[in-house]
Protein backbone atom coordinates (compact mmCIF):
# COMPACT_ATOMS: atom_id res chain seq x y z
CA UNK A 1 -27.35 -47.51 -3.34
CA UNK A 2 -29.60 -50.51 -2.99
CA UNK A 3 -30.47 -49.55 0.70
CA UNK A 4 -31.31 -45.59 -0.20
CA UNK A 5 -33.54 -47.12 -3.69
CA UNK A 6 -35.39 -49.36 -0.38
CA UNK A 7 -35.86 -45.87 1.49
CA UNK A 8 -36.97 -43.93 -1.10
CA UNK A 9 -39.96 -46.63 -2.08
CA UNK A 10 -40.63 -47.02 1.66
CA UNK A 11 -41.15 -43.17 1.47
CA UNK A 12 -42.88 -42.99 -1.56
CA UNK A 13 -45.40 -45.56 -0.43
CA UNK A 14 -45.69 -43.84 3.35
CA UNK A 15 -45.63 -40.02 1.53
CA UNK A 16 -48.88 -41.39 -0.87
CA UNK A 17 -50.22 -43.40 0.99
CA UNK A 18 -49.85 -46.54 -1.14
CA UNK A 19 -51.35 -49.08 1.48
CA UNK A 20 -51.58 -51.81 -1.07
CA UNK A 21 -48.05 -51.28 -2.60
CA UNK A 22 -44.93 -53.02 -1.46
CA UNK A 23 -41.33 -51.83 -2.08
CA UNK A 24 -40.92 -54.63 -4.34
CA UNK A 25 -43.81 -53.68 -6.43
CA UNK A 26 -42.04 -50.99 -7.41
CA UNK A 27 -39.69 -50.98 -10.41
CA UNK A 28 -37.06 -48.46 -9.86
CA UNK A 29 -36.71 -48.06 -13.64
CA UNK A 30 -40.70 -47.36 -14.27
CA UNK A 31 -41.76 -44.65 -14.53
CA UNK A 32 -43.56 -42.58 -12.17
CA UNK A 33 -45.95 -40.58 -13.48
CA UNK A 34 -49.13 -41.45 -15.89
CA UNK A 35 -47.39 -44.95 -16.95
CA UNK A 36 -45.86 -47.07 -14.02
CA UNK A 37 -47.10 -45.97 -10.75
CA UNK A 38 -49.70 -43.65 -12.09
CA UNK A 39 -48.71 -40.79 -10.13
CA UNK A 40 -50.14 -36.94 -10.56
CA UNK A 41 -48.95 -33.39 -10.07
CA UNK A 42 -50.28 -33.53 -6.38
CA UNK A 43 -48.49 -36.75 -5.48
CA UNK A 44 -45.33 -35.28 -6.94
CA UNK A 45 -45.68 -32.02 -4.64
CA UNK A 46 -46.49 -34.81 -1.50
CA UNK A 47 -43.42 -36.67 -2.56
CA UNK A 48 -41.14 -33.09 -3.15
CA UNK A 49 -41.77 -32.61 0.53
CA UNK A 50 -41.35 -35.88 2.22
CA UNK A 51 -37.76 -35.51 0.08
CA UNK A 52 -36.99 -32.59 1.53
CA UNK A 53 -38.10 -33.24 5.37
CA UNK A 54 -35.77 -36.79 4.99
CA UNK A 55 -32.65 -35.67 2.51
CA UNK A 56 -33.01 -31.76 2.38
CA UNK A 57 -32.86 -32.05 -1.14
CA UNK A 58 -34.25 -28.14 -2.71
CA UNK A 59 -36.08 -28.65 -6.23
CA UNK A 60 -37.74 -25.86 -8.63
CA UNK A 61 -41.55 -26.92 -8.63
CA UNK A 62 -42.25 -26.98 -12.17
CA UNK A 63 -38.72 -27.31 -14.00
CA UNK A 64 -37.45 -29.79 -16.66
CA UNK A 65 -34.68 -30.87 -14.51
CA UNK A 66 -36.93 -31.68 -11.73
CA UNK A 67 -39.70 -34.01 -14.05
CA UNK A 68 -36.34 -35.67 -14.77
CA UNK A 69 -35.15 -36.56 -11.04
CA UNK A 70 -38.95 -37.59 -10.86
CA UNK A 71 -38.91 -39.75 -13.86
CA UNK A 72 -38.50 -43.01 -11.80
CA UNK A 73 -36.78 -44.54 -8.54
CA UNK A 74 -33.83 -45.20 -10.09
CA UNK A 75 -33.38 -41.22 -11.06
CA UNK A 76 -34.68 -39.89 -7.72
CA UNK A 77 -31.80 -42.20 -5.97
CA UNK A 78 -29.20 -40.47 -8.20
CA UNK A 79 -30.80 -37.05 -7.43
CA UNK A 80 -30.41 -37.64 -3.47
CA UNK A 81 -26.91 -39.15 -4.01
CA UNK A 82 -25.73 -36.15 -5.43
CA UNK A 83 -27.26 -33.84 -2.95
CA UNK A 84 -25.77 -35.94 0.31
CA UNK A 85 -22.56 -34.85 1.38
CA UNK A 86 -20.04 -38.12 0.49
CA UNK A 87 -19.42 -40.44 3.65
């Protein structure tokens, strides 16, 4: 778990952009949006796809259950873990 939660701030920080952001600036229980990282509805679209292109995760775009996979780190990890076929 701790080694996808490293990926998927690597990617959210390569997906955005985030030149000044480290993977341990990022607190996988903040949240994502408005408080925390201060992301909007256009970096969640940019961050939908890089998911998809890396884990083939599928989301609705504008569902409940998606804003709560995007909540924080710590949710989107649990989202891709239960989309990956167990190893």
């Amino acid at each position: 778990m701790r080694q996808l939660e490293q990926e998927i701030k690597e990617l959210i920080i390569s997906a955005l952009s985030l030149e000044d952001t480290r993977p341990e600036d990022i607190d996988a229980q903040a949240p994502l949006f408005v408080e925390g990282l201060g992301l909007d509805s256009i970096d969640a679209l940019e961050l939908g796809v890089a998911l998809q292109k890396k884990y083939g995760v599928t989301m609705s775009a504008d569902s409940a259950e998606t804003r709560r996979h995007f909540a924080s780190v710590s949710s989107l990890v649990a989202f891709v873990q239960a989309t990956q076929p167990a190893a």
